[in-house]
PDB file of N, CA and C in Angstrom:
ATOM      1  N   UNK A   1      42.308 -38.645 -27.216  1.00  0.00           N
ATOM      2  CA  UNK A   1      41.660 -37.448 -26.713  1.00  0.00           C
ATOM      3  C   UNK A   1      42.737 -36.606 -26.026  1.00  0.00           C
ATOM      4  N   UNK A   2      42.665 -35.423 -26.430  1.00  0.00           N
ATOM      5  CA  UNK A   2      43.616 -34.208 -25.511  1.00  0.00           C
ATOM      6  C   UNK A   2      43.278 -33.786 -24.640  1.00  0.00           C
ATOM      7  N   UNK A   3      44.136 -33.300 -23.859  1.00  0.00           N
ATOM      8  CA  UNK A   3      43.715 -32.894 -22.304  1.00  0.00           C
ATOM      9  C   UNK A   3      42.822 -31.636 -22.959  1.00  0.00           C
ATOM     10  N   UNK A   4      42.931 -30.709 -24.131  1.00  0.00           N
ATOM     11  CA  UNK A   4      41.931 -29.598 -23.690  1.00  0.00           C
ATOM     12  C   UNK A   4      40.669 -30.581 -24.213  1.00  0.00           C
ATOM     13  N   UNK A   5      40.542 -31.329 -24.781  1.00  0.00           N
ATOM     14  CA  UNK A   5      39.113 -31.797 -25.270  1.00  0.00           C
ATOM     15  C   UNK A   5      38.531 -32.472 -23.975  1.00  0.00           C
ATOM     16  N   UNK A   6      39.565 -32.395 -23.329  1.00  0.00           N
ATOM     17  CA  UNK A   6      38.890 -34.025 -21.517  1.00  0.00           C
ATOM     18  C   UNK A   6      38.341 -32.361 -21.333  1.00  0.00           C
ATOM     19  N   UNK A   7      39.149 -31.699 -20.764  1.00  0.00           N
ATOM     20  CA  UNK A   7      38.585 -30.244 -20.189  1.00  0.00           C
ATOM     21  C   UNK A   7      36.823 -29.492 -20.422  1.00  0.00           C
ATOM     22  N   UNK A   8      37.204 -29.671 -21.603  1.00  0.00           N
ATOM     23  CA  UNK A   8      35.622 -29.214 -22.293  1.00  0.00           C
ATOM     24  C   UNK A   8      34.691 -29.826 -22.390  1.00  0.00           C
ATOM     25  N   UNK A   9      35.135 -31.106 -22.472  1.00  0.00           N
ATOM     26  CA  UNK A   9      33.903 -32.494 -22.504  1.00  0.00           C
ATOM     27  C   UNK A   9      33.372 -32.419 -20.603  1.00  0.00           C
ATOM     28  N   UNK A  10      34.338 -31.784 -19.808  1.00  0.00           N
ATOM     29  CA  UNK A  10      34.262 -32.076 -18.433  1.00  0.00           C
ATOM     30  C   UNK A  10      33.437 -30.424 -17.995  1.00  0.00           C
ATOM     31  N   UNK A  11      33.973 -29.836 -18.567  1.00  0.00           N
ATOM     32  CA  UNK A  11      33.852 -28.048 -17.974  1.00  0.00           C
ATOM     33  C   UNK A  11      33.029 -27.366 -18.666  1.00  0.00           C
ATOM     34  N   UNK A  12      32.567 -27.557 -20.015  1.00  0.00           N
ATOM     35  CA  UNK A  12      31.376 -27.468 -20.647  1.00  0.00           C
ATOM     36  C   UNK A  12      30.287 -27.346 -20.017  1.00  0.00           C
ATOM     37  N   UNK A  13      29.529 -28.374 -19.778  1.00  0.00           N
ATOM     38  CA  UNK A  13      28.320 -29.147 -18.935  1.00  0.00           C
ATOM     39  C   UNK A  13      28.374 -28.598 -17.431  1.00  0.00           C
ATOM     40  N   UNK A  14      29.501 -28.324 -16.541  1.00  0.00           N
ATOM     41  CA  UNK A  14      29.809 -28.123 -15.268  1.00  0.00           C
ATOM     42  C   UNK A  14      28.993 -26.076 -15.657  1.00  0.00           C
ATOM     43  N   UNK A  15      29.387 -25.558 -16.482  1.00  0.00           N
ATOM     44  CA  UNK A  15      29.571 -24.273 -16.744  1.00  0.00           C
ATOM     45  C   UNK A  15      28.124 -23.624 -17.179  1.00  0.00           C
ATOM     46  N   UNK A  16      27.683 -25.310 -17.844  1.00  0.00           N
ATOM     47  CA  UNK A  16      26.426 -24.832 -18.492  1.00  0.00           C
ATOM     48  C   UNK A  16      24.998 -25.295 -17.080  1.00  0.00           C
ATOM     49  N   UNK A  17      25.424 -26.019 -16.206  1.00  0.00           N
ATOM     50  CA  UNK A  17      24.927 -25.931 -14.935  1.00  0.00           C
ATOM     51  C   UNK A  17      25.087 -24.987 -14.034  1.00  0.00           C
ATOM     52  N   UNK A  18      26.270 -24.300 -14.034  1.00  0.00           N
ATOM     53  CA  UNK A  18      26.153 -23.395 -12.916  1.00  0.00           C
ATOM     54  C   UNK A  18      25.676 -22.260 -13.403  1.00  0.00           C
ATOM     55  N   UNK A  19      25.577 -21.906 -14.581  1.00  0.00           N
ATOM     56  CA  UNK A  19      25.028 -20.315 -15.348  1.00  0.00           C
ATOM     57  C   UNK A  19      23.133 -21.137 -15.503  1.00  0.00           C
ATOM     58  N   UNK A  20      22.494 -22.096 -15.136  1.00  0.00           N
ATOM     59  CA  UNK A  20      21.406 -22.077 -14.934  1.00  0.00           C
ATOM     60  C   UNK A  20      20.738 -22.387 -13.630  1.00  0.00           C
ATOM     61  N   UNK A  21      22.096 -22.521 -12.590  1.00  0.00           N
ATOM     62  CA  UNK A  21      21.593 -22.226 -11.562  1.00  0.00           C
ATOM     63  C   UNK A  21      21.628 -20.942 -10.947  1.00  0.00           C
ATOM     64  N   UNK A  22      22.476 -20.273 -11.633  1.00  0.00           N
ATOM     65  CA  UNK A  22      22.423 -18.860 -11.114  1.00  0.00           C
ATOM     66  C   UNK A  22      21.101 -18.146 -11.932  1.00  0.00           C
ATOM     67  N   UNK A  23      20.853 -18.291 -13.062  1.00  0.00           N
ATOM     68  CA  UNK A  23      19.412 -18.024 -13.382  1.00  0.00           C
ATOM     69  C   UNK A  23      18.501 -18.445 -12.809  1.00  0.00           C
ATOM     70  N   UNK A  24      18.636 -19.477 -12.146  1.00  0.00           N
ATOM     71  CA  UNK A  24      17.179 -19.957 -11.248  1.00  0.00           C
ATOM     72  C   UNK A  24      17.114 -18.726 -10.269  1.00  0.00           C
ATOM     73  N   UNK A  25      17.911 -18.440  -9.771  1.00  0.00           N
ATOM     74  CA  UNK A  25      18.027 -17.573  -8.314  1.00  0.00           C
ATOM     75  C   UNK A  25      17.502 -16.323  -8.827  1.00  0.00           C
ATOM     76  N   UNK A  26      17.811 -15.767  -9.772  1.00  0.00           N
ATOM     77  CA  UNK A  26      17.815 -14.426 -10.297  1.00  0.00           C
ATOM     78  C   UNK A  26      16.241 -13.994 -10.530  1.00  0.00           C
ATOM     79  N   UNK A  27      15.872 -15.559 -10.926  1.00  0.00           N
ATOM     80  CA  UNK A  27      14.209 -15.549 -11.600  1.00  0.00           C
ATOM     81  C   UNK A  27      13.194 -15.649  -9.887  1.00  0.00           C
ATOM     82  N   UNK A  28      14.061 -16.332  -9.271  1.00  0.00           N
ATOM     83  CA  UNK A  28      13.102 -16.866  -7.561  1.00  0.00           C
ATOM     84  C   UNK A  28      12.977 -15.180  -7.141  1.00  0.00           C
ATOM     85  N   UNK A  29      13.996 -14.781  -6.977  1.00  0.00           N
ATOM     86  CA  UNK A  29      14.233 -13.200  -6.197  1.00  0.00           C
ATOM     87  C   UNK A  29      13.445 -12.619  -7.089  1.00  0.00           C
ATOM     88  N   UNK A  30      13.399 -12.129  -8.792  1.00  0.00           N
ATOM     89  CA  UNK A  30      12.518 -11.664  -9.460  1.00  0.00           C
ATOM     90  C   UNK A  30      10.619 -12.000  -9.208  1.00  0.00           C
ATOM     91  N   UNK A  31      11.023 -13.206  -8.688  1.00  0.00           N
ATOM     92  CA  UNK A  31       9.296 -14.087  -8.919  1.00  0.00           C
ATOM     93  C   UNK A  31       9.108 -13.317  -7.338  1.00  0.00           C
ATOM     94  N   UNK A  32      10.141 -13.478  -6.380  1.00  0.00           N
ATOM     95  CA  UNK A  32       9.612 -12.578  -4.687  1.00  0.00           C
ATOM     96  C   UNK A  32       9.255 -11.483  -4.939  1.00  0.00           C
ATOM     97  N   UNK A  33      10.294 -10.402  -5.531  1.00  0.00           N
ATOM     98  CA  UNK A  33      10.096  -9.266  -5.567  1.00  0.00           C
ATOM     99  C   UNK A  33       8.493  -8.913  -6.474  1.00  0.00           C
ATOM    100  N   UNK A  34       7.890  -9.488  -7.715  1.00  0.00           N
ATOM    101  CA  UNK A  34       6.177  -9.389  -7.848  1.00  0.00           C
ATOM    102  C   UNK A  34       5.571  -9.906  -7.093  1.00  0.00           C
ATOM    103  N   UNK A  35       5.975 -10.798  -6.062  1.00  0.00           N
ATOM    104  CA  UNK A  35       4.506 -11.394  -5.350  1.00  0.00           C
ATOM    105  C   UNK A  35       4.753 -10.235  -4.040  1.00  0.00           C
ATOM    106  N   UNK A  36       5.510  -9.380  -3.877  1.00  0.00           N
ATOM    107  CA  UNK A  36       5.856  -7.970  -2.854  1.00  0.00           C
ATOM    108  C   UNK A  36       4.830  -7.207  -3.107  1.00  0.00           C
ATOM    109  N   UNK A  37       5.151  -6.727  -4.242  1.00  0.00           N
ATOM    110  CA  UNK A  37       4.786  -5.344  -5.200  1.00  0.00           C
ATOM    111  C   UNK A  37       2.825  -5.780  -5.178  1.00  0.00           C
ATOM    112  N   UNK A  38       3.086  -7.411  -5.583  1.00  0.00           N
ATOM    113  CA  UNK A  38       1.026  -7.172  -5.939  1.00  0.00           C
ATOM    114  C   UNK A  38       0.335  -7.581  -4.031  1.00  0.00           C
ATOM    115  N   UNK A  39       1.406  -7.863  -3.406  1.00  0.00           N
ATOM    116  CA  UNK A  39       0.736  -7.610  -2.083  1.00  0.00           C
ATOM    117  C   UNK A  39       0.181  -6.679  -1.129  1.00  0.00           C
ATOM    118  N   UNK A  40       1.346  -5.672  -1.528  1.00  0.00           N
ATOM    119  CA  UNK A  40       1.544  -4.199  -1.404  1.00  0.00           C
ATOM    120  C   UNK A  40      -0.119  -3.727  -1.907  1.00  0.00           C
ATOM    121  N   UNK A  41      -0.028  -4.184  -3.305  1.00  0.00           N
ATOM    122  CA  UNK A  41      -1.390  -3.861  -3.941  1.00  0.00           C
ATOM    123  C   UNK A  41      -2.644  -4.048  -3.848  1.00  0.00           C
ATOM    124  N   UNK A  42      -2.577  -4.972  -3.184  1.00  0.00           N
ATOM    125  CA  UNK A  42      -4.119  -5.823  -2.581  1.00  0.00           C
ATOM    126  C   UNK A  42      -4.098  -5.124  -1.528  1.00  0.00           C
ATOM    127  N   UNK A  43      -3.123  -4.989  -0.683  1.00  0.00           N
ATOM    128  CA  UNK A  43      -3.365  -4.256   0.874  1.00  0.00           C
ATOM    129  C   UNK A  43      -3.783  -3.155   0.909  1.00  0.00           C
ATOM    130  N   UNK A  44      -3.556  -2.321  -0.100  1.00  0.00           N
ATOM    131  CA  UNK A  44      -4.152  -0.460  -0.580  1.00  0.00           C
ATOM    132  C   UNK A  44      -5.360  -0.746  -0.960  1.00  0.00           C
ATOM    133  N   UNK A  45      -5.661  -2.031  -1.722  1.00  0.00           N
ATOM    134  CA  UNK A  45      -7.122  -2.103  -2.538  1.00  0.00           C
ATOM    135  C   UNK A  45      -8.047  -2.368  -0.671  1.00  0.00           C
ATOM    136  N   UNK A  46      -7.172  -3.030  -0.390  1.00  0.00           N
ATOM    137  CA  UNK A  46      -8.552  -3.833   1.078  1.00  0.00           C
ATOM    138  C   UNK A  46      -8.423  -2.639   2.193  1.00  0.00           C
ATOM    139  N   UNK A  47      -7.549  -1.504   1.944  1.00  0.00           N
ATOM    140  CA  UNK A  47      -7.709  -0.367   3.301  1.00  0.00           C
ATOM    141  C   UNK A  47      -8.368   0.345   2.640  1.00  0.00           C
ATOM    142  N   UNK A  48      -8.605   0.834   0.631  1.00  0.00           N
ATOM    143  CA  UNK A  48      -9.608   1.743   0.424  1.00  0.00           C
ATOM    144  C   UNK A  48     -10.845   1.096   0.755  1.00  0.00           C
ATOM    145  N   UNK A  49     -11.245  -0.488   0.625  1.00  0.00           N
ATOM    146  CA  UNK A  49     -12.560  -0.864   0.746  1.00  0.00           C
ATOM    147  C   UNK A  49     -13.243  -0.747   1.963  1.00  0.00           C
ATOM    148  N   UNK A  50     -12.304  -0.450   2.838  1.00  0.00           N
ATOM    149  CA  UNK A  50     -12.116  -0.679   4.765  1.00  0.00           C
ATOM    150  C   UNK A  50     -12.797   0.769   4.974  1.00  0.00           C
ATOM    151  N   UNK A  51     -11.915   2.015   4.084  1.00  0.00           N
ATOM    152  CA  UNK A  51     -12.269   2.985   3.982  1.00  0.00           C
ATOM    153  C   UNK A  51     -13.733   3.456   3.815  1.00  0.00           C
ATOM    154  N   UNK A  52     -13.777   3.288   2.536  1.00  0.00           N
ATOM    155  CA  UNK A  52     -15.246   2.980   1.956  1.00  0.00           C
ATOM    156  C   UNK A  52     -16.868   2.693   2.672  1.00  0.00           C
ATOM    157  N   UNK A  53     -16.265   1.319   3.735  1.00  0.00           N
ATOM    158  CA  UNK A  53     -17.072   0.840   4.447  1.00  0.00           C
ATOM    159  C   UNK A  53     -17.366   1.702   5.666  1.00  0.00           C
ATOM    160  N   UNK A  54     -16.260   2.148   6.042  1.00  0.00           N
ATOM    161  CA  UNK A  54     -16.762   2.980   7.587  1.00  0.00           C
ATOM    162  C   UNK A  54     -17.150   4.633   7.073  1.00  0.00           C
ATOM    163  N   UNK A  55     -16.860   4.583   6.016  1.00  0.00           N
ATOM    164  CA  UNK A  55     -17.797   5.604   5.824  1.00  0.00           C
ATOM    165  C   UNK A  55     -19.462   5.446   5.230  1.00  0.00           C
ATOM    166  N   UNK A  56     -19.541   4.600   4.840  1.00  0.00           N
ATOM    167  CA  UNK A  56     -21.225   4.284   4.013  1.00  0.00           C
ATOM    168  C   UNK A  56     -21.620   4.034   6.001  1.00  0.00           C
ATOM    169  N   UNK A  57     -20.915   3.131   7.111  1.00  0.00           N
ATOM    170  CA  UNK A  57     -21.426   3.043   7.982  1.00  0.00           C
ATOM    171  C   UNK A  57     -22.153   4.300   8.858  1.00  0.00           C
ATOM    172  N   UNK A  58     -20.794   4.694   8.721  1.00  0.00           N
ATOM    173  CA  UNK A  58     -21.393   6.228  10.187  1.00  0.00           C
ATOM    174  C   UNK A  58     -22.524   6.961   8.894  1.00  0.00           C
ATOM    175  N   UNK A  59     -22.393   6.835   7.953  1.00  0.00           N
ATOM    176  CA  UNK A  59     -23.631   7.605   6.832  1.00  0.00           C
ATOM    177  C   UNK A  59     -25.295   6.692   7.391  1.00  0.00           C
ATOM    178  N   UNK A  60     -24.985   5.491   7.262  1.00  0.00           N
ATOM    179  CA  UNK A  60     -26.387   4.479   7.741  1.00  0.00           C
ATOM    180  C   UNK A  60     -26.719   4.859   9.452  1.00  0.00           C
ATOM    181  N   UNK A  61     -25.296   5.170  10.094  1.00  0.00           N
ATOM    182  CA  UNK A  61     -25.849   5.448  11.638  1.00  0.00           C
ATOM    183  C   UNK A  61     -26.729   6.576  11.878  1.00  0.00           C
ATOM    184  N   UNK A  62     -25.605   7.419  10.985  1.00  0.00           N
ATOM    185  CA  UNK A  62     -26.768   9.282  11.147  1.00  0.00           C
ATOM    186  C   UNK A  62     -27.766   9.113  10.377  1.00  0.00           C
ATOM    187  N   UNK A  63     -28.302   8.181   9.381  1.00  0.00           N
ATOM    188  CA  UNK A  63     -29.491   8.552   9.064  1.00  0.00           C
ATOM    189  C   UNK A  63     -30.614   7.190   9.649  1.00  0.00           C
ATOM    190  N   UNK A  64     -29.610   6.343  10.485  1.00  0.00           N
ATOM    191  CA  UNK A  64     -30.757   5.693  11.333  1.00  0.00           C
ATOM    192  C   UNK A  64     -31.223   6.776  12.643  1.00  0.00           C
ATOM    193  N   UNK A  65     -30.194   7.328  13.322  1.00  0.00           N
ATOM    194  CA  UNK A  65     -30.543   8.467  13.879  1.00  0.00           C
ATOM    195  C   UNK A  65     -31.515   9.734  13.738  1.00  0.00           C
ATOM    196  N   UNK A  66     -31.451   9.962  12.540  1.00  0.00           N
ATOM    197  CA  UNK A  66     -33.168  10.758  12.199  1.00  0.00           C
ATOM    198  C   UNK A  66     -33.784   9.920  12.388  1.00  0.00           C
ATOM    199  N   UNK A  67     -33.908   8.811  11.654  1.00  0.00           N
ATOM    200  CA  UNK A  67     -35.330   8.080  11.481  1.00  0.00           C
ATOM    201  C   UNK A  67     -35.489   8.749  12.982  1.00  0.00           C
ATOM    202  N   UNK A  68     -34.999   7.800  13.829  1.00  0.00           N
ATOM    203  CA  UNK A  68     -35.382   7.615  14.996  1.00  0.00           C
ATOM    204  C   UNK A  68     -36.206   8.710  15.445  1.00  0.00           C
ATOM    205  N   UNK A  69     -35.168   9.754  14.939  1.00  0.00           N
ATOM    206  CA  UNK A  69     -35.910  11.024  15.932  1.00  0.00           C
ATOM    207  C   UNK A  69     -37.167  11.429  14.962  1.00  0.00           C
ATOM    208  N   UNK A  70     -37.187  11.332  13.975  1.00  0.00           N
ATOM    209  CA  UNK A  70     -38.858  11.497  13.203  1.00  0.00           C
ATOM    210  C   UNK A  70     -39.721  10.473  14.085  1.00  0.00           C
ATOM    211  N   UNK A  71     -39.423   9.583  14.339  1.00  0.00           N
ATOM    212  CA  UNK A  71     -40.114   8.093  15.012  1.00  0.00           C
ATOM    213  C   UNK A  71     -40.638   9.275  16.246  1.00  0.00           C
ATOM    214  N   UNK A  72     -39.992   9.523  17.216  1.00  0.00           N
ATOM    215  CA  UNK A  72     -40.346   9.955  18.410  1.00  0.00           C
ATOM    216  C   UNK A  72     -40.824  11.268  18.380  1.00  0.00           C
ATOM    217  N   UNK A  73     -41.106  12.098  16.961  1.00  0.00           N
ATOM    218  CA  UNK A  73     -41.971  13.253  16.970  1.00  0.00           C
ATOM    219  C   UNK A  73     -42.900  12.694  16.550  1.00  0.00           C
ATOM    220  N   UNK A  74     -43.489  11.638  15.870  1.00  0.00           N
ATOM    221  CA  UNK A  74     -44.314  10.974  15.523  1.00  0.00           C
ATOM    222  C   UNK A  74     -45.408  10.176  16.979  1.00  0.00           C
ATOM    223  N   UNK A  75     -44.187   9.492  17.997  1.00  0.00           N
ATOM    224  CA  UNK A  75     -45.018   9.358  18.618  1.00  0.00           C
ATOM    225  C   UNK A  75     -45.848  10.418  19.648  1.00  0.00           C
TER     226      UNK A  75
END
């Protein structure tokens, strides 16, 4: 065996580990950066629903507020 064949039999495998650990990293930071982006997204979806809600509310207050006041021309 020749020293370049020890080399390659040795640096091969070493080369073909470190170019899939640097893909692991590339894919983790890729996999952070979507679980960002759809958090981001849920948080806009749950402040329009937040939205939504305090408005149908003060809508149910002012029109429990007539009732009321029909109630007390009534009585």
């Amino acid at each position: 065996m020749t020293d370049a064949q020890l080399y390659f039999a040795i640096g091969l495998p070493v080369f073909a580990v470190l170019v899939n650990i640097i893909a692991g990293i590339i894919q983790t930071n890729s996999l952070g950066a979507r679980f960002t982006s759809l958090e981001s997204t849920v948080n806009a979806r749950f402040t329009s629903i937040e939205n939504r809600f305090t408005r149908l509310e003060s809508r149910f207050e002012a029109l429990i507020g007539k009732l009321n006041a029909i109630d007390n021309r009534l009585i």
